[in-house]
PDB file of N, CA and C in Angstrom:
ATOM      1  N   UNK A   1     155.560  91.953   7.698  1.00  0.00           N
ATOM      2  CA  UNK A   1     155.713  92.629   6.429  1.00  0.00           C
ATOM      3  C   UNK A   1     156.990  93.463   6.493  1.00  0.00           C
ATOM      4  N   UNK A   2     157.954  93.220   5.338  1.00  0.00           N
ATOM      5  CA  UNK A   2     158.861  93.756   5.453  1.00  0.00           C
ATOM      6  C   UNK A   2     158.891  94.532   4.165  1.00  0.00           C
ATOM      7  N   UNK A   3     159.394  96.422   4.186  1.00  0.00           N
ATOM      8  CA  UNK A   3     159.331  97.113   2.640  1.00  0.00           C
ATOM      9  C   UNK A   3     160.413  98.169   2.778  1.00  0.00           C
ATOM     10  N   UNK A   4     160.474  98.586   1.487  1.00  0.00           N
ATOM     11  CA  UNK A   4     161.325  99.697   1.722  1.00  0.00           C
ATOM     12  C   UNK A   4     160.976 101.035   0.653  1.00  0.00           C
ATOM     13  N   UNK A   5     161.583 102.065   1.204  1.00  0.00           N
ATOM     14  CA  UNK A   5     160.916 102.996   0.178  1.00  0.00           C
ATOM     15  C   UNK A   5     161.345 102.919  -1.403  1.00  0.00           C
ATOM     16  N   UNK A   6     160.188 103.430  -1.696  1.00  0.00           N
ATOM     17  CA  UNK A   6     159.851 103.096  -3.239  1.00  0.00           C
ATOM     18  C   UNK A   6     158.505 101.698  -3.061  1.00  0.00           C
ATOM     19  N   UNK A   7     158.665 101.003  -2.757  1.00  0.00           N
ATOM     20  CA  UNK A   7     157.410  99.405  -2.891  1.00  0.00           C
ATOM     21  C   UNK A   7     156.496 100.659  -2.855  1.00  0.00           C
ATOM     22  N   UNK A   8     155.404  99.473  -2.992  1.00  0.00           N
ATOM     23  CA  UNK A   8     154.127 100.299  -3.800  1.00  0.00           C
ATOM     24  C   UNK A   8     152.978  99.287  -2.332  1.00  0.00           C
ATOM     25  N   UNK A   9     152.144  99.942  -1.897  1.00  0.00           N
ATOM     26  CA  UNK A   9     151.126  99.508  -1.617  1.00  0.00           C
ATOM     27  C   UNK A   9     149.927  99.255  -1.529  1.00  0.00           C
ATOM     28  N   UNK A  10     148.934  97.721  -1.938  1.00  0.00           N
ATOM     29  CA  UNK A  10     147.430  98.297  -2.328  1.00  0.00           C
ATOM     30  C   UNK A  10     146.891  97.705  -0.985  1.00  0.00           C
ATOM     31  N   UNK A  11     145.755  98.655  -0.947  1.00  0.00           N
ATOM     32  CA  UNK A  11     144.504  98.158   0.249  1.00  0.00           C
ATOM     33  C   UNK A  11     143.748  97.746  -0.581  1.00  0.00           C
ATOM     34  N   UNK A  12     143.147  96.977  -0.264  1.00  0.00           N
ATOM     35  CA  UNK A  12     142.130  96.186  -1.111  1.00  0.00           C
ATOM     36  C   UNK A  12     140.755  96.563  -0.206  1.00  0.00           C
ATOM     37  N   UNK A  13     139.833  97.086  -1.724  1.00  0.00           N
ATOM     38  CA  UNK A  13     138.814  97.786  -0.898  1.00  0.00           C
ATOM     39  C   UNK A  13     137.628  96.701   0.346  1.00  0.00           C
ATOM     40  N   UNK A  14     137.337  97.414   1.063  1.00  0.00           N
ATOM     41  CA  UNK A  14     136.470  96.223   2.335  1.00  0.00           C
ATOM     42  C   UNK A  14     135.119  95.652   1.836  1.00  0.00           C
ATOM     43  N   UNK A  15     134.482  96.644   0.784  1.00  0.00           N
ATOM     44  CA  UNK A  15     133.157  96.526   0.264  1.00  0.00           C
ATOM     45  C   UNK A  15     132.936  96.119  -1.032  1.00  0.00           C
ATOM     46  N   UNK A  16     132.499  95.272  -1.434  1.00  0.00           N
ATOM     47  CA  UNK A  16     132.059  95.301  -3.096  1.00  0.00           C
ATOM     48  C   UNK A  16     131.777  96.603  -3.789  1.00  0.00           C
ATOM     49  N   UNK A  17     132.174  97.093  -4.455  1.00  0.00           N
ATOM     50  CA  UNK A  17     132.258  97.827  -4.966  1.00  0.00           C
ATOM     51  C   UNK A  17     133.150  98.996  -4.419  1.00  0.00           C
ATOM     52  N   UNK A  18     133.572  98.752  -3.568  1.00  0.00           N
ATOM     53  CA  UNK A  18     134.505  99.803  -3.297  1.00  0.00           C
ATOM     54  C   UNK A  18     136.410  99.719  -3.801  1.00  0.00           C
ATOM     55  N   UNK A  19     137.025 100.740  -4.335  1.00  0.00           N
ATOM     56  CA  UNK A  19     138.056 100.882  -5.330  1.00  0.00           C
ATOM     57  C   UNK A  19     138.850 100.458  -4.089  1.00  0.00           C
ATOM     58  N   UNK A  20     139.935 100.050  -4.540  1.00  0.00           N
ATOM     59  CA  UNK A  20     141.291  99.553  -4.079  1.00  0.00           C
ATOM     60  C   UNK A  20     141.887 101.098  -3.882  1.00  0.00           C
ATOM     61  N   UNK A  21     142.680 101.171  -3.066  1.00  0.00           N
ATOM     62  CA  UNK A  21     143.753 102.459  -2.887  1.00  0.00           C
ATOM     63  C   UNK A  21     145.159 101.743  -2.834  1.00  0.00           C
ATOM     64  N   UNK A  22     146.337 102.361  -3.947  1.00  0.00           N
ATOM     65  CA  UNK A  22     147.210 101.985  -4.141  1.00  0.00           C
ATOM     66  C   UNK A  22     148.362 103.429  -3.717  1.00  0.00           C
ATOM     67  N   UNK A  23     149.775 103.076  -3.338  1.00  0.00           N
ATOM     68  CA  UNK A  23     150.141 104.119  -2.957  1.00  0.00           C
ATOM     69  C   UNK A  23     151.687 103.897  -2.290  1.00  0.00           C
ATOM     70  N   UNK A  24     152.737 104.857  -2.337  1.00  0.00           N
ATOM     71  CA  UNK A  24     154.159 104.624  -2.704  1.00  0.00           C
ATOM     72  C   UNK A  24     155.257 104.773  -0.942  1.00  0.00           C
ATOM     73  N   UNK A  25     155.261 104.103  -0.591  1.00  0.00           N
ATOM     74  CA  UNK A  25     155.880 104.019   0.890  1.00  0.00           C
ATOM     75  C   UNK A  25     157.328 105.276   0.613  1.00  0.00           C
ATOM     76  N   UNK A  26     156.741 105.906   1.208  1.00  0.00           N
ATOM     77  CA  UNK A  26     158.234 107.076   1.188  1.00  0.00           C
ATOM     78  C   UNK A  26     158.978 106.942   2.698  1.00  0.00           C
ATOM     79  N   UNK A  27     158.626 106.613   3.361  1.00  0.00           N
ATOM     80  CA  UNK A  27     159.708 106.219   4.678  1.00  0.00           C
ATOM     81  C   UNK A  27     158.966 104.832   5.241  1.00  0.00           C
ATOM     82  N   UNK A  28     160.095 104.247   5.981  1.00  0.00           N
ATOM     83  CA  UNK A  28     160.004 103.375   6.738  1.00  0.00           C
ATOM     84  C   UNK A  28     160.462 103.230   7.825  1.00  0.00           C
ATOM     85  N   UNK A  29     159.442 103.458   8.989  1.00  0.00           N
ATOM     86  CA  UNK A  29     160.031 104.263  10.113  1.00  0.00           C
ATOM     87  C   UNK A  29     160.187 103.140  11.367  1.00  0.00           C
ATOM     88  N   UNK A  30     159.636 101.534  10.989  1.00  0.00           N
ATOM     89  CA  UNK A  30     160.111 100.552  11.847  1.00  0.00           C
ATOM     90  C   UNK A  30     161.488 100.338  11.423  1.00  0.00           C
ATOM     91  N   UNK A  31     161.649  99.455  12.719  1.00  0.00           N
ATOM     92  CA  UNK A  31     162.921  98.258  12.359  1.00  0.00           C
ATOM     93  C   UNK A  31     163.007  97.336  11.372  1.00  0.00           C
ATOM     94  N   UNK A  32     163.935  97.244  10.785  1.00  0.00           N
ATOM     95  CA  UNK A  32     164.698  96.153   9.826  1.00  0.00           C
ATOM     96  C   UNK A  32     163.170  95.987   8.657  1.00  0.00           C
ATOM     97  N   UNK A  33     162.769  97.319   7.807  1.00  0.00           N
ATOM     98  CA  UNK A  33     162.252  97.214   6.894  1.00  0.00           C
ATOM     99  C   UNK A  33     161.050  96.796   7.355  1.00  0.00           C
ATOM    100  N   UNK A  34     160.053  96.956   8.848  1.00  0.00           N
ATOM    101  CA  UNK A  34     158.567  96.710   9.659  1.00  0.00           C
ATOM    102  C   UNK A  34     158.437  98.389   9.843  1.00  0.00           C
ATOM    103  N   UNK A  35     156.446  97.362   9.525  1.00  0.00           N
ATOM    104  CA  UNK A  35     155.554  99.514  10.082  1.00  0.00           C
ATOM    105  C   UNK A  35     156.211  99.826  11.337  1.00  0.00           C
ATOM    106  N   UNK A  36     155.709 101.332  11.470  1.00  0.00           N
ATOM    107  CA  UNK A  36     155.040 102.001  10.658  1.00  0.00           C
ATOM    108  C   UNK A  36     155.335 102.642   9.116  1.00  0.00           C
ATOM    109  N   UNK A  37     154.815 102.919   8.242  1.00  0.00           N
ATOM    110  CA  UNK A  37     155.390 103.373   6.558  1.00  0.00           C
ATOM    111  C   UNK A  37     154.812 104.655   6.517  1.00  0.00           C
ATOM    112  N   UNK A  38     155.094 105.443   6.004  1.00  0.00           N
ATOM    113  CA  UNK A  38     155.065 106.919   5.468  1.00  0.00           C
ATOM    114  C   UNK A  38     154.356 106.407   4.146  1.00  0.00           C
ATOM    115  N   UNK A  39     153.175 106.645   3.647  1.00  0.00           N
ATOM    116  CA  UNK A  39     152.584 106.578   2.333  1.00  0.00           C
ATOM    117  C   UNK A  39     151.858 107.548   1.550  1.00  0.00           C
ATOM    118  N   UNK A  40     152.596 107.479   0.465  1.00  0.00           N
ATOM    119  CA  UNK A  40     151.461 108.589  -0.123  1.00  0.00           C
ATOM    120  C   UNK A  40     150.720 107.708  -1.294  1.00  0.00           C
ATOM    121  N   UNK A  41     149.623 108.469  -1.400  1.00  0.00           N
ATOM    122  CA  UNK A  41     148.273 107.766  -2.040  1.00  0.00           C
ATOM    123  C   UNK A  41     148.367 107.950  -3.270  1.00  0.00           C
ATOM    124  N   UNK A  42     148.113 107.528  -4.301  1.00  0.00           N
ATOM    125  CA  UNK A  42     147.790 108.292  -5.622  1.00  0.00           C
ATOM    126  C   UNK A  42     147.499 109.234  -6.096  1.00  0.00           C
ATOM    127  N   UNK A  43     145.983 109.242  -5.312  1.00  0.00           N
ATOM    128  CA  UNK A  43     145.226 110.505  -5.047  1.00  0.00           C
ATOM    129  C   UNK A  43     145.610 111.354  -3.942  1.00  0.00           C
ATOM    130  N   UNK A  44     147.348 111.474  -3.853  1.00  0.00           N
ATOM    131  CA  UNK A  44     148.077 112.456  -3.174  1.00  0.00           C
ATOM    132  C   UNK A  44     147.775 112.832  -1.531  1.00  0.00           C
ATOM    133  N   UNK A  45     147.108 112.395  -1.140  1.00  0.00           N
ATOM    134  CA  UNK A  45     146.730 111.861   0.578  1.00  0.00           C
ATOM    135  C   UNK A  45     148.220 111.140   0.722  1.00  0.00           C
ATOM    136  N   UNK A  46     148.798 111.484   1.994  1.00  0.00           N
ATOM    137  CA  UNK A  46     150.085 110.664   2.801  1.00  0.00           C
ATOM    138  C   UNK A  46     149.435 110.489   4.281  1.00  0.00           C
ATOM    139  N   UNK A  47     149.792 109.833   4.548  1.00  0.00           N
ATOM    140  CA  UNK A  47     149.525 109.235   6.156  1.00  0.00           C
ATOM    141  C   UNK A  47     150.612 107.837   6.444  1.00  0.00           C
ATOM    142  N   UNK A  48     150.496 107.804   7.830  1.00  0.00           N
ATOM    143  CA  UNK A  48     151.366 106.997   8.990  1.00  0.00           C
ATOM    144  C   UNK A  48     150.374 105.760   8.657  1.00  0.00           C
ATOM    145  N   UNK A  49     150.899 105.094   8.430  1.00  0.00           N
ATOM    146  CA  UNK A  49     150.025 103.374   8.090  1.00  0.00           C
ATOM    147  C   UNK A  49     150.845 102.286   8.963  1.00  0.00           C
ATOM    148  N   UNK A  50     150.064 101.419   9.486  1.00  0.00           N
ATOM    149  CA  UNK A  50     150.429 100.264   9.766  1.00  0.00           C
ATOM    150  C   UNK A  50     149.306  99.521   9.043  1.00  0.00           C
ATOM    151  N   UNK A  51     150.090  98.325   8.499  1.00  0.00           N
ATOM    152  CA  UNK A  51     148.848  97.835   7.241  1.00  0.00           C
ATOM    153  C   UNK A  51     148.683  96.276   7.942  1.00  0.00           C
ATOM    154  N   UNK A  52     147.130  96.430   7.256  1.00  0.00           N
ATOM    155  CA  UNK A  52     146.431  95.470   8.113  1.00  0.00           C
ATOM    156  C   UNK A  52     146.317  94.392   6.935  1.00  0.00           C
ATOM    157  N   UNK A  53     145.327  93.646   7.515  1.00  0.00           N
ATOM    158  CA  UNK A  53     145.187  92.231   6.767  1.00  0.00           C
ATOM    159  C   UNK A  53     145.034  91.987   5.167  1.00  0.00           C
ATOM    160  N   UNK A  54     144.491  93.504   4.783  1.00  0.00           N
ATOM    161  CA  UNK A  54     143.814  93.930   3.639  1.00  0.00           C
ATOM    162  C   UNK A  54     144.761  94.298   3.006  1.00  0.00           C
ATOM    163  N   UNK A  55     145.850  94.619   3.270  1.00  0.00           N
ATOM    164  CA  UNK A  55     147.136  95.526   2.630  1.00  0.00           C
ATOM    165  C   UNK A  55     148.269  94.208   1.865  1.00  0.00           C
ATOM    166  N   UNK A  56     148.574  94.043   0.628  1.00  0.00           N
ATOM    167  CA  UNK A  56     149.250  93.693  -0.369  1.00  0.00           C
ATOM    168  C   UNK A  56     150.091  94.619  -0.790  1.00  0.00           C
ATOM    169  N   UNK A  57     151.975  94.402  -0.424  1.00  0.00           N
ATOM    170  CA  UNK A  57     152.562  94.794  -0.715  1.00  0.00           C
ATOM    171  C   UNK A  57     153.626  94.605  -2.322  1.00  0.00           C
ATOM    172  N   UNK A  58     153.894  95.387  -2.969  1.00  0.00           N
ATOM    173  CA  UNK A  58     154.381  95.377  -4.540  1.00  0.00           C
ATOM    174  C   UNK A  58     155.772  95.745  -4.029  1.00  0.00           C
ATOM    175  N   UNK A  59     157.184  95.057  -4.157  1.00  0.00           N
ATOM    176  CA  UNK A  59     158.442  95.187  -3.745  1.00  0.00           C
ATOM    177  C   UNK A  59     158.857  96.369  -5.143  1.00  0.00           C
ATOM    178  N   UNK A  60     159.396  97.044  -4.999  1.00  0.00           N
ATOM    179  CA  UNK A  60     160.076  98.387  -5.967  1.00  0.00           C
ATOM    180  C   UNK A  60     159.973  96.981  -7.288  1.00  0.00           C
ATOM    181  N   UNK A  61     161.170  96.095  -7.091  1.00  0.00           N
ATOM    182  CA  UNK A  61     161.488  94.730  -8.399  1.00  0.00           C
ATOM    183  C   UNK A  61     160.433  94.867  -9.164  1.00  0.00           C
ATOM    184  N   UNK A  62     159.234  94.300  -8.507  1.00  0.00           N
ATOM    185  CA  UNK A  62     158.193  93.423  -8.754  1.00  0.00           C
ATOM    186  C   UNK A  62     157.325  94.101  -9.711  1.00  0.00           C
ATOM    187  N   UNK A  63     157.198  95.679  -9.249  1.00  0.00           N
ATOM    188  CA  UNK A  63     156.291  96.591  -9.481  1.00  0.00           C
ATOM    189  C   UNK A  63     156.186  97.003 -11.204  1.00  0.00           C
ATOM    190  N   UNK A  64     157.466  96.978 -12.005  1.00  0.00           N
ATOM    191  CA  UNK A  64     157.799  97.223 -13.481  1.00  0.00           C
ATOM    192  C   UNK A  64     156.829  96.325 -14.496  1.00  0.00           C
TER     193      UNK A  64
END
Protein backbone atom coordinates (compact mmCIF):
# COMPACT_ATOMS: atom_id res chain seq x y z
CA UNK A 1 0.00 0.00 0.00
CA UNK A 2 1.27 3.05 -1.12
CA UNK A 3 -0.42 6.88 0.26
CA UNK A 4 0.28 10.13 0.89
CA UNK A 5 -0.96 12.76 3.13
CA UNK A 6 -4.29 13.97 2.57
CA UNK A 7 -5.78 10.05 1.11
CA UNK A 8 -8.46 9.17 3.20
CA UNK A 9 -8.67 5.80 4.93
CA UNK A 10 -11.60 3.25 5.68
CA UNK A 11 -11.41 0.12 8.01
CA UNK A 12 -14.08 -1.79 7.25
CA UNK A 13 -15.87 -2.83 10.30
CA UNK A 14 -14.90 -6.85 11.45
CA UNK A 15 -18.55 -7.52 12.70
CA UNK A 16 -21.94 -7.19 11.15
CA UNK A 17 -23.11 -4.53 12.35
CA UNK A 18 -20.28 -2.84 13.29
CA UNK A 19 -19.59 0.96 11.55
CA UNK A 20 -16.70 1.36 9.26
CA UNK A 21 -14.04 4.00 10.64
CA UNK A 22 -12.91 6.37 8.02
CA UNK A 23 -10.02 8.80 8.55
CA UNK A 24 -7.30 11.33 6.93
CA UNK A 25 -3.46 10.10 6.81
CA UNK A 26 -1.57 13.24 8.05
CA UNK A 27 2.02 11.76 7.84
CA UNK A 28 3.62 9.08 6.20
CA UNK A 29 6.34 7.91 8.05
CA UNK A 30 7.49 4.73 5.74
CA UNK A 31 9.48 4.67 2.66
CA UNK A 32 8.46 5.69 -0.79
CA UNK A 33 4.73 6.45 0.29
CA UNK A 34 4.57 2.55 2.80
CA UNK A 35 3.22 2.34 6.71
CA UNK A 36 3.51 3.30 9.11
CA UNK A 37 0.62 6.48 8.55
CA UNK A 38 -0.20 9.08 11.09
CA UNK A 39 -4.21 9.04 11.03
CA UNK A 40 -6.69 10.91 12.32
CA UNK A 41 -10.22 9.53 12.68
CA UNK A 42 -13.28 11.43 12.09
CA UNK A 43 -14.28 11.02 15.36
CA UNK A 44 -10.92 12.94 16.03
CA UNK A 45 -8.86 9.84 17.59
CA UNK A 46 -5.12 9.90 15.68
CA UNK A 47 -2.94 6.95 16.04
CA UNK A 48 0.26 5.15 14.33
CA UNK A 49 -1.51 2.56 11.90
CA UNK A 50 -0.16 -0.02 9.86
CA UNK A 51 -3.28 -1.16 7.93
CA UNK A 52 -4.25 -4.50 7.66
CA UNK A 53 -6.29 -6.56 5.33
CA UNK A 54 -9.48 -4.68 6.27
CA UNK A 55 -8.10 -1.22 5.42
CA UNK A 56 -9.25 0.41 1.84
CA UNK A 57 -7.39 3.21 0.83
CA UNK A 58 -9.21 6.61 -1.01
CA UNK A 59 -6.09 8.45 -3.01
CA UNK A 60 -6.59 12.56 -2.16
CA UNK A 61 -7.86 12.34 -6.59
CA UNK A 62 -10.27 9.79 -6.00
CA UNK A 63 -11.81 11.04 -2.80
CA UNK A 64 -13.96 14.38 -4.50
Amino acid sequence: MQAAVGDRLVIHGKQVGQADRHGEILEVRGGDGGPPYFVRFDDGHETLLFPGADCQLEHQHQAG
